[in-house]
PDB file of N, CA and C in Angstrom:
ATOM      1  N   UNK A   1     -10.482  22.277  -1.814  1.00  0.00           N
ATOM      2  CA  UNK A   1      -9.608  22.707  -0.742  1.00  0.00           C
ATOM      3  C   UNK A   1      -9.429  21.619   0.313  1.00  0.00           C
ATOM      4  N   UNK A   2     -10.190  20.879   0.290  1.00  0.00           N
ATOM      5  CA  UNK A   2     -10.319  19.994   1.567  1.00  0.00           C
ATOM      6  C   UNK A   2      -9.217  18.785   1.328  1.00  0.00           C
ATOM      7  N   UNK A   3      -8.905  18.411  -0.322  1.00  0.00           N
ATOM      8  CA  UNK A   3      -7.673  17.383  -0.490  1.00  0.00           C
ATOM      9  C   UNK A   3      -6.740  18.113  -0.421  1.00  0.00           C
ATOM     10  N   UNK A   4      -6.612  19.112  -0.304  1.00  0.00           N
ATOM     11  CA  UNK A   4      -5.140  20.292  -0.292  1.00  0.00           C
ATOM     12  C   UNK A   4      -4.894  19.879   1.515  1.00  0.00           C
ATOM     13  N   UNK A   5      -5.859  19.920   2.308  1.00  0.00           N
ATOM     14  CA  UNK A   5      -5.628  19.752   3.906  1.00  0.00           C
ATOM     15  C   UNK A   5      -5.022  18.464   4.102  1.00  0.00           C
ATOM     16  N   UNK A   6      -5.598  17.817   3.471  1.00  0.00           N
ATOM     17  CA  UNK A   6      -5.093  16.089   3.821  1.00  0.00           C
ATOM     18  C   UNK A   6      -4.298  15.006   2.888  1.00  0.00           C
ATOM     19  N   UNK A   7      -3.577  16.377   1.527  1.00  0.00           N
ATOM     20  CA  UNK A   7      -2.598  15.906   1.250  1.00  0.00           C
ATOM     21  C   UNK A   7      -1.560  15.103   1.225  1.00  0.00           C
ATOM     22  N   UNK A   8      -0.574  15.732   2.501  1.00  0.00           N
ATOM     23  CA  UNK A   8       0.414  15.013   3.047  1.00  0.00           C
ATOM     24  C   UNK A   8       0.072  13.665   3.279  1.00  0.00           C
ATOM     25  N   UNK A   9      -1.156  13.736   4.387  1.00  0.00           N
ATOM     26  CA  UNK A   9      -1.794  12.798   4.838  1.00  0.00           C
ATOM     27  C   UNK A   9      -1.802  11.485   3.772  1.00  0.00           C
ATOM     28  N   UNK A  10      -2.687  11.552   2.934  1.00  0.00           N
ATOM     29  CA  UNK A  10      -2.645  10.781   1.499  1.00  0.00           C
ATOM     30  C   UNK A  10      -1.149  10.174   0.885  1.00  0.00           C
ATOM     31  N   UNK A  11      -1.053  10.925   1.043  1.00  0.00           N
ATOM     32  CA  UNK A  11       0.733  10.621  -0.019  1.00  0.00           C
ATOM     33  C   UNK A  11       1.457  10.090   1.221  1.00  0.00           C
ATOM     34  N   UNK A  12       1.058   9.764   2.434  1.00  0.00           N
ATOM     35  CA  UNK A  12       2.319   8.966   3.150  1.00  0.00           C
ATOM     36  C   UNK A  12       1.094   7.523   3.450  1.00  0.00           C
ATOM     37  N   UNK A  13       0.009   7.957   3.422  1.00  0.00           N
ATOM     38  CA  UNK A  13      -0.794   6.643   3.670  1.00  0.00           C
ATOM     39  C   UNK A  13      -0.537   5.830   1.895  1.00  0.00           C
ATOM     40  N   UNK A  14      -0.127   6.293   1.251  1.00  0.00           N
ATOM     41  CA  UNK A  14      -0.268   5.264  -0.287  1.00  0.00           C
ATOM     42  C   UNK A  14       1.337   5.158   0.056  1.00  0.00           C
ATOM     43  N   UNK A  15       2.188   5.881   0.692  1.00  0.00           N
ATOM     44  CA  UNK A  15       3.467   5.043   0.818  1.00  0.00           C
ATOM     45  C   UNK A  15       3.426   4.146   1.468  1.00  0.00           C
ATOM     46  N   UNK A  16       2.528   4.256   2.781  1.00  0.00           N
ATOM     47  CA  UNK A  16       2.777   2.989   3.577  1.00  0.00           C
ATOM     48  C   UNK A  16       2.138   1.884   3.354  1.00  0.00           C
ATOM     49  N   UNK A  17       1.008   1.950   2.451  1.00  0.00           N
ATOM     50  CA  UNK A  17       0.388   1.045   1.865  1.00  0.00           C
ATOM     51  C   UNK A  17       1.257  -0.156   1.175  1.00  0.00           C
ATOM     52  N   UNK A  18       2.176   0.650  -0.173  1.00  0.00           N
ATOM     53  CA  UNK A  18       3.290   0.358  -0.606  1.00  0.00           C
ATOM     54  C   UNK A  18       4.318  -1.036  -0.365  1.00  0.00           C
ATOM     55  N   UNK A  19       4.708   0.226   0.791  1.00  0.00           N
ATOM     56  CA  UNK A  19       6.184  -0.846   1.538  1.00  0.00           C
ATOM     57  C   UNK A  19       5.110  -2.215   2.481  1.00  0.00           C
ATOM     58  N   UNK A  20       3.930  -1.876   2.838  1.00  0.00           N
ATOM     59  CA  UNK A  20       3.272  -3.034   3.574  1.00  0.00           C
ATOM     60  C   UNK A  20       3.007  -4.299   2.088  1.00  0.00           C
ATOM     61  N   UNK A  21       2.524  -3.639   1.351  1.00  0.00           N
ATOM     62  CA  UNK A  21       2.263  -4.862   0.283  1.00  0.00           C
ATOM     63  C   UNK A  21       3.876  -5.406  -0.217  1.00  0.00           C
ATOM     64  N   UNK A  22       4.513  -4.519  -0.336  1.00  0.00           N
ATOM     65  CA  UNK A  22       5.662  -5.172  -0.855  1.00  0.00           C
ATOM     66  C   UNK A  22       6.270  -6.128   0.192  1.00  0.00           C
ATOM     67  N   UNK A  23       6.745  -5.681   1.527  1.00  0.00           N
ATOM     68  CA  UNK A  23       7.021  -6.589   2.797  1.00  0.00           C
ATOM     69  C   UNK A  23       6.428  -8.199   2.084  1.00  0.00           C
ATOM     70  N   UNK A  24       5.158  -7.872   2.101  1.00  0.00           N
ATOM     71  CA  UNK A  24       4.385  -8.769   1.940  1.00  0.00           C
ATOM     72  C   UNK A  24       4.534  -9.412   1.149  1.00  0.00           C
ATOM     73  N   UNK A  25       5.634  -9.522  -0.145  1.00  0.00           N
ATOM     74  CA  UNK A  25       5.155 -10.062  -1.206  1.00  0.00           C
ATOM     75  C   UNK A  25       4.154  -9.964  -2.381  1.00  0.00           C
ATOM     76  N   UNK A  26       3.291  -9.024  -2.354  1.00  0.00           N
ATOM     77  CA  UNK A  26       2.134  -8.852  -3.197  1.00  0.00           C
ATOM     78  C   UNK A  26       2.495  -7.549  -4.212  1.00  0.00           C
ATOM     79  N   UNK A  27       3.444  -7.517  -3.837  1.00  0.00           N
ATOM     80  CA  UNK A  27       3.670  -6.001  -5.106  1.00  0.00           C
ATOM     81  C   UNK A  27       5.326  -5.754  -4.978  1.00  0.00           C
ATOM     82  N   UNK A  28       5.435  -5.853  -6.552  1.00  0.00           N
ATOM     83  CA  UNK A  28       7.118  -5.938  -6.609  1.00  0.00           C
ATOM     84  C   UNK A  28       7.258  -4.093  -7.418  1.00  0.00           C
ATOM     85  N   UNK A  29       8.474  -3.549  -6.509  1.00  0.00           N
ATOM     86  CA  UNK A  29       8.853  -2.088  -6.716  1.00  0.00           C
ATOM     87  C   UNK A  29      10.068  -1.967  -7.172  1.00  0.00           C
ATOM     88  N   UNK A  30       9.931  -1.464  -7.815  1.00  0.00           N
ATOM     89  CA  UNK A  30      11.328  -0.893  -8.476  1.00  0.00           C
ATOM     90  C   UNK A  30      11.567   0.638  -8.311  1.00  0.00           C
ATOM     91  N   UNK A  31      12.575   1.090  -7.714  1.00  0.00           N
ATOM     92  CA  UNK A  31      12.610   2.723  -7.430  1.00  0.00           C
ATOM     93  C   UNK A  31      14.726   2.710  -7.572  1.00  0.00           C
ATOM     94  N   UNK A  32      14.567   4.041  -8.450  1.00  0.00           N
ATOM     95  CA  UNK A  32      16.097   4.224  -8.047  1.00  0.00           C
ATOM     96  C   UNK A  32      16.873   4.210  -7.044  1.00  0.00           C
ATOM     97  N   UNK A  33      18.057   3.907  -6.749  1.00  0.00           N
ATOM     98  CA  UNK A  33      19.227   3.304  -5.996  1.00  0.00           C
ATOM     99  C   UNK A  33      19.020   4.593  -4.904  1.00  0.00           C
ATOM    100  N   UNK A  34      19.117   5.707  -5.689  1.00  0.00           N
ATOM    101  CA  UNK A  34      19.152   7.248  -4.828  1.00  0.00           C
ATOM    102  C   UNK A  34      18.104   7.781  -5.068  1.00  0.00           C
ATOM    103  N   UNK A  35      18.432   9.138  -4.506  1.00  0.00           N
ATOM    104  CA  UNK A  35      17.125  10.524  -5.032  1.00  0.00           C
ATOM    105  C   UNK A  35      17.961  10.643  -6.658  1.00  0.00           C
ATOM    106  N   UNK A  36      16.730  10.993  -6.903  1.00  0.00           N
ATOM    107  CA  UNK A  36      17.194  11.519  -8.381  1.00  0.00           C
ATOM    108  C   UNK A  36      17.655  13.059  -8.444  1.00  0.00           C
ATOM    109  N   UNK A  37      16.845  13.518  -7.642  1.00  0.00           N
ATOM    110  CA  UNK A  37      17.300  15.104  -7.347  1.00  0.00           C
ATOM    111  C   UNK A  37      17.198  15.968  -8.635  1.00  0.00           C
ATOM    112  N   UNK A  38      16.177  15.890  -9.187  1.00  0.00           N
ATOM    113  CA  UNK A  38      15.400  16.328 -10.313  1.00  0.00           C
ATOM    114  C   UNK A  38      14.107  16.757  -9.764  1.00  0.00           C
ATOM    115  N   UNK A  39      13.486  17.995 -10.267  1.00  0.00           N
ATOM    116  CA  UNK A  39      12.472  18.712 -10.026  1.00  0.00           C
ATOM    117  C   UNK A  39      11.053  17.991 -10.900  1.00  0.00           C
ATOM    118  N   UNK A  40       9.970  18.594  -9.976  1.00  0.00           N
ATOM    119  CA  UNK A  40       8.835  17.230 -10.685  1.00  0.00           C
ATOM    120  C   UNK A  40       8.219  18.576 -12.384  1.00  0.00           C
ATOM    121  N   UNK A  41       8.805  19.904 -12.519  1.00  0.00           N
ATOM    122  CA  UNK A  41       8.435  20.286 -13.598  1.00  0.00           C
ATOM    123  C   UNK A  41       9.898  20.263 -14.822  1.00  0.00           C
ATOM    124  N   UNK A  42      10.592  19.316 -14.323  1.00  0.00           N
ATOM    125  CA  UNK A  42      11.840  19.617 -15.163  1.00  0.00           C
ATOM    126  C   UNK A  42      11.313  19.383 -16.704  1.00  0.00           C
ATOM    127  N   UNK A  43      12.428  19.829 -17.596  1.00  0.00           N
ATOM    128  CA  UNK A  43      11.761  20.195 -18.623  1.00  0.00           C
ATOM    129  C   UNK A  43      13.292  19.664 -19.926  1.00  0.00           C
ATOM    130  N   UNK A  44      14.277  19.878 -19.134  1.00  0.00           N
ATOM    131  CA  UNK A  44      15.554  19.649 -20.011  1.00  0.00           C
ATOM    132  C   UNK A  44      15.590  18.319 -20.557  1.00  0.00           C
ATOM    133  N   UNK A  45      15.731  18.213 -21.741  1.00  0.00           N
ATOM    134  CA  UNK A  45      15.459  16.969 -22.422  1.00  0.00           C
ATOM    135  C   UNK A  45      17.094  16.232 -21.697  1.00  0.00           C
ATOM    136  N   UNK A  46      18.304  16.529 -21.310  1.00  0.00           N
ATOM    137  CA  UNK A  46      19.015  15.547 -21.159  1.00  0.00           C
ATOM    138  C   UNK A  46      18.897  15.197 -19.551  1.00  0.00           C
ATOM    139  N   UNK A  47      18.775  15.619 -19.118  1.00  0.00           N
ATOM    140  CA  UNK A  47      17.895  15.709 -16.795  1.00  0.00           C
ATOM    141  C   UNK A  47      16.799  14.869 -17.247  1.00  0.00           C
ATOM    142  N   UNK A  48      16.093  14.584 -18.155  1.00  0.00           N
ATOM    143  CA  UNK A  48      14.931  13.475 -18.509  1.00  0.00           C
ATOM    144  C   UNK A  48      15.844  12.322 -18.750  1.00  0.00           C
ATOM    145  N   UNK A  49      16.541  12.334 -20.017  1.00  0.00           N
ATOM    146  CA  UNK A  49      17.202  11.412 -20.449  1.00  0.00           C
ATOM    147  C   UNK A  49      18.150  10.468 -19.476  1.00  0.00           C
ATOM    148  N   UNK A  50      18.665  11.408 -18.876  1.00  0.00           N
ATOM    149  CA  UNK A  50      19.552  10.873 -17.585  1.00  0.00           C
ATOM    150  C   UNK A  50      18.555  10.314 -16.530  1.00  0.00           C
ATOM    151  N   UNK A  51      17.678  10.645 -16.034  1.00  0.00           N
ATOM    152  CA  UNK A  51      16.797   9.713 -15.084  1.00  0.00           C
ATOM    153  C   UNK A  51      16.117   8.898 -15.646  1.00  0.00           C
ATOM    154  N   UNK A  52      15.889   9.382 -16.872  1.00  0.00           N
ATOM    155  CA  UNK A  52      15.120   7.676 -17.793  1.00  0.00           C
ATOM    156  C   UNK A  52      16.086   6.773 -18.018  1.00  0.00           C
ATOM    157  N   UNK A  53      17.485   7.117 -18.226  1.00  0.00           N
ATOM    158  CA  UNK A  53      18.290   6.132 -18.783  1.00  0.00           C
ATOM    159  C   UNK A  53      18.645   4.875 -16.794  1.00  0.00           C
ATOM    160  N   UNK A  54      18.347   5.970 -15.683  1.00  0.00           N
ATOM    161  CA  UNK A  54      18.822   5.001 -14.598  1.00  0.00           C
ATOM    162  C   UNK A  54      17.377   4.062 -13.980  1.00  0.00           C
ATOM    163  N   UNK A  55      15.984   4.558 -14.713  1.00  0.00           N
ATOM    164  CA  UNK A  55      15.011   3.547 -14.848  1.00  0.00           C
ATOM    165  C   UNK A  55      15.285   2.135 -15.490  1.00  0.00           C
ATOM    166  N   UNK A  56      16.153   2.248 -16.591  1.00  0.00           N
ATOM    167  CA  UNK A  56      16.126   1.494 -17.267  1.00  0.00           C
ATOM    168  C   UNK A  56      17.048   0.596 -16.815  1.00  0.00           C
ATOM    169  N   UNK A  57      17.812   1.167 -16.156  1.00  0.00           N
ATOM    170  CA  UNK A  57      19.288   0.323 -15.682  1.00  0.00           C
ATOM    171  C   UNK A  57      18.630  -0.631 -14.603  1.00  0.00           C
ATOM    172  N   UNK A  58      17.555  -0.161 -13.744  1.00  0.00           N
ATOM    173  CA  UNK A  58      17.319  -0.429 -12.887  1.00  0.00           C
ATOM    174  C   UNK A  58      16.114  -1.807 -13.450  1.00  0.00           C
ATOM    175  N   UNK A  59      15.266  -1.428 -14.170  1.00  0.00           N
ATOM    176  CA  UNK A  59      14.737  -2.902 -14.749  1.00  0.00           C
ATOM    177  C   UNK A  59      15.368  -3.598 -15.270  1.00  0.00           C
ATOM    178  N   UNK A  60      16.615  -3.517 -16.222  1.00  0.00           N
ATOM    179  CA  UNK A  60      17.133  -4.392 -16.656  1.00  0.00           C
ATOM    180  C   UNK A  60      17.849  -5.066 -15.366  1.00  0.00           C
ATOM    181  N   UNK A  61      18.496  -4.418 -14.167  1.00  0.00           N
ATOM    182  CA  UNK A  61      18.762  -5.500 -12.904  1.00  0.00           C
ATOM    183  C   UNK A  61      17.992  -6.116 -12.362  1.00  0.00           C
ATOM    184  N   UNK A  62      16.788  -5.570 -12.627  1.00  0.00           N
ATOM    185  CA  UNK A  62      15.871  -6.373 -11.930  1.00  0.00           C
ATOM    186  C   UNK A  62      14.225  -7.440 -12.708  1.00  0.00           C
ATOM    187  N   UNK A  63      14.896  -7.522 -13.935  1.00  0.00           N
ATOM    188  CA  UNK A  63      14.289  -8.225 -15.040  1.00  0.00           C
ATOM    189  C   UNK A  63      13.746  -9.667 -14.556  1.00  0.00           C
ATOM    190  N   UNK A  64      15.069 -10.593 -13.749  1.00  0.00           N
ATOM    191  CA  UNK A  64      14.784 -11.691 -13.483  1.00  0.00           C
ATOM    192  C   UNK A  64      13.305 -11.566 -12.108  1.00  0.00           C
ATOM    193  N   UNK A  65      13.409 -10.688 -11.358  1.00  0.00           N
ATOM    194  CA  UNK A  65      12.398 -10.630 -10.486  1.00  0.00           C
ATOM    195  C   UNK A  65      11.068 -10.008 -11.023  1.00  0.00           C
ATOM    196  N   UNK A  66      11.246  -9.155 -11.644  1.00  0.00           N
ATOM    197  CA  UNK A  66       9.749  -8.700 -12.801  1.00  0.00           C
ATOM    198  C   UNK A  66       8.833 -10.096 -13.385  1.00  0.00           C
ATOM    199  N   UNK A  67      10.266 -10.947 -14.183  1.00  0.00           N
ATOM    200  CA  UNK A  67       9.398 -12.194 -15.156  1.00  0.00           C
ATOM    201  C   UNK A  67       8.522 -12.648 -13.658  1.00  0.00           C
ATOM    202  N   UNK A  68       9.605 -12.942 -13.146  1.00  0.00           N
ATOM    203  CA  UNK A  68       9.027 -14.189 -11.798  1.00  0.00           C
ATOM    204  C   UNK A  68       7.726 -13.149 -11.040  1.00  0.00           C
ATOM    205  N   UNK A  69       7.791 -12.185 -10.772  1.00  0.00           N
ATOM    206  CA  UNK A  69       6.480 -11.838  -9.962  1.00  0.00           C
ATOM    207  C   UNK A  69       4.955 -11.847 -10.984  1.00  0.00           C
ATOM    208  N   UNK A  70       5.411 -11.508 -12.596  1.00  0.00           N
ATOM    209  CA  UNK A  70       4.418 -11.624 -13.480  1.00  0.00           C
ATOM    210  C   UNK A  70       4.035 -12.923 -13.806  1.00  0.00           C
ATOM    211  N   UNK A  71       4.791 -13.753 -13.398  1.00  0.00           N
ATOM    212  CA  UNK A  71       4.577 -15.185 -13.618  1.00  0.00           C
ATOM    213  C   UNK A  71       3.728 -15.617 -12.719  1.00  0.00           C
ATOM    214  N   UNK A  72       3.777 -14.863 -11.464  1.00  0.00           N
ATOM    215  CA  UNK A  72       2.913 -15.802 -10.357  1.00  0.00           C
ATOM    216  C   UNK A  72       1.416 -15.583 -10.542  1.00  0.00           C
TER     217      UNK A  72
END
């Protein structure tokens, strides 16, 4: 019960963690353009397909910065 209280808490301290390392240079993110606006128990194989297919769009734009941060 006690991680149920400090939940929120958690999940905005690992966001801000996040955007501070990335600022930083030390951690490269990739997140969709928008909300996806998909539910976290969705279940419909094409509402999967469709947000997997704009993951993918989204590494392949951002391929050249992936090699280069795995490179360093």
């Amino acid at each position: 019960m006690k991680k149920l209280k400090t939940r929120a808490k958690d999940y905005n301290d690992v966001l801000n963690y996040i955007r501070k390392r990335e600022v930083q240079g030390k951690m490269l993110v990739i997140r969709p353009p928008y909300p996806l606006e998909i539910g976290t128990m969705e279940k419909d194989p094409q509402e999967l397909r469709r947000v997997y297919q704009i993951g993918v769009k989204e590494a392949r734009k951002n391929l050249q910065a992936i090699k280069t941060y795995l490179s360093e």
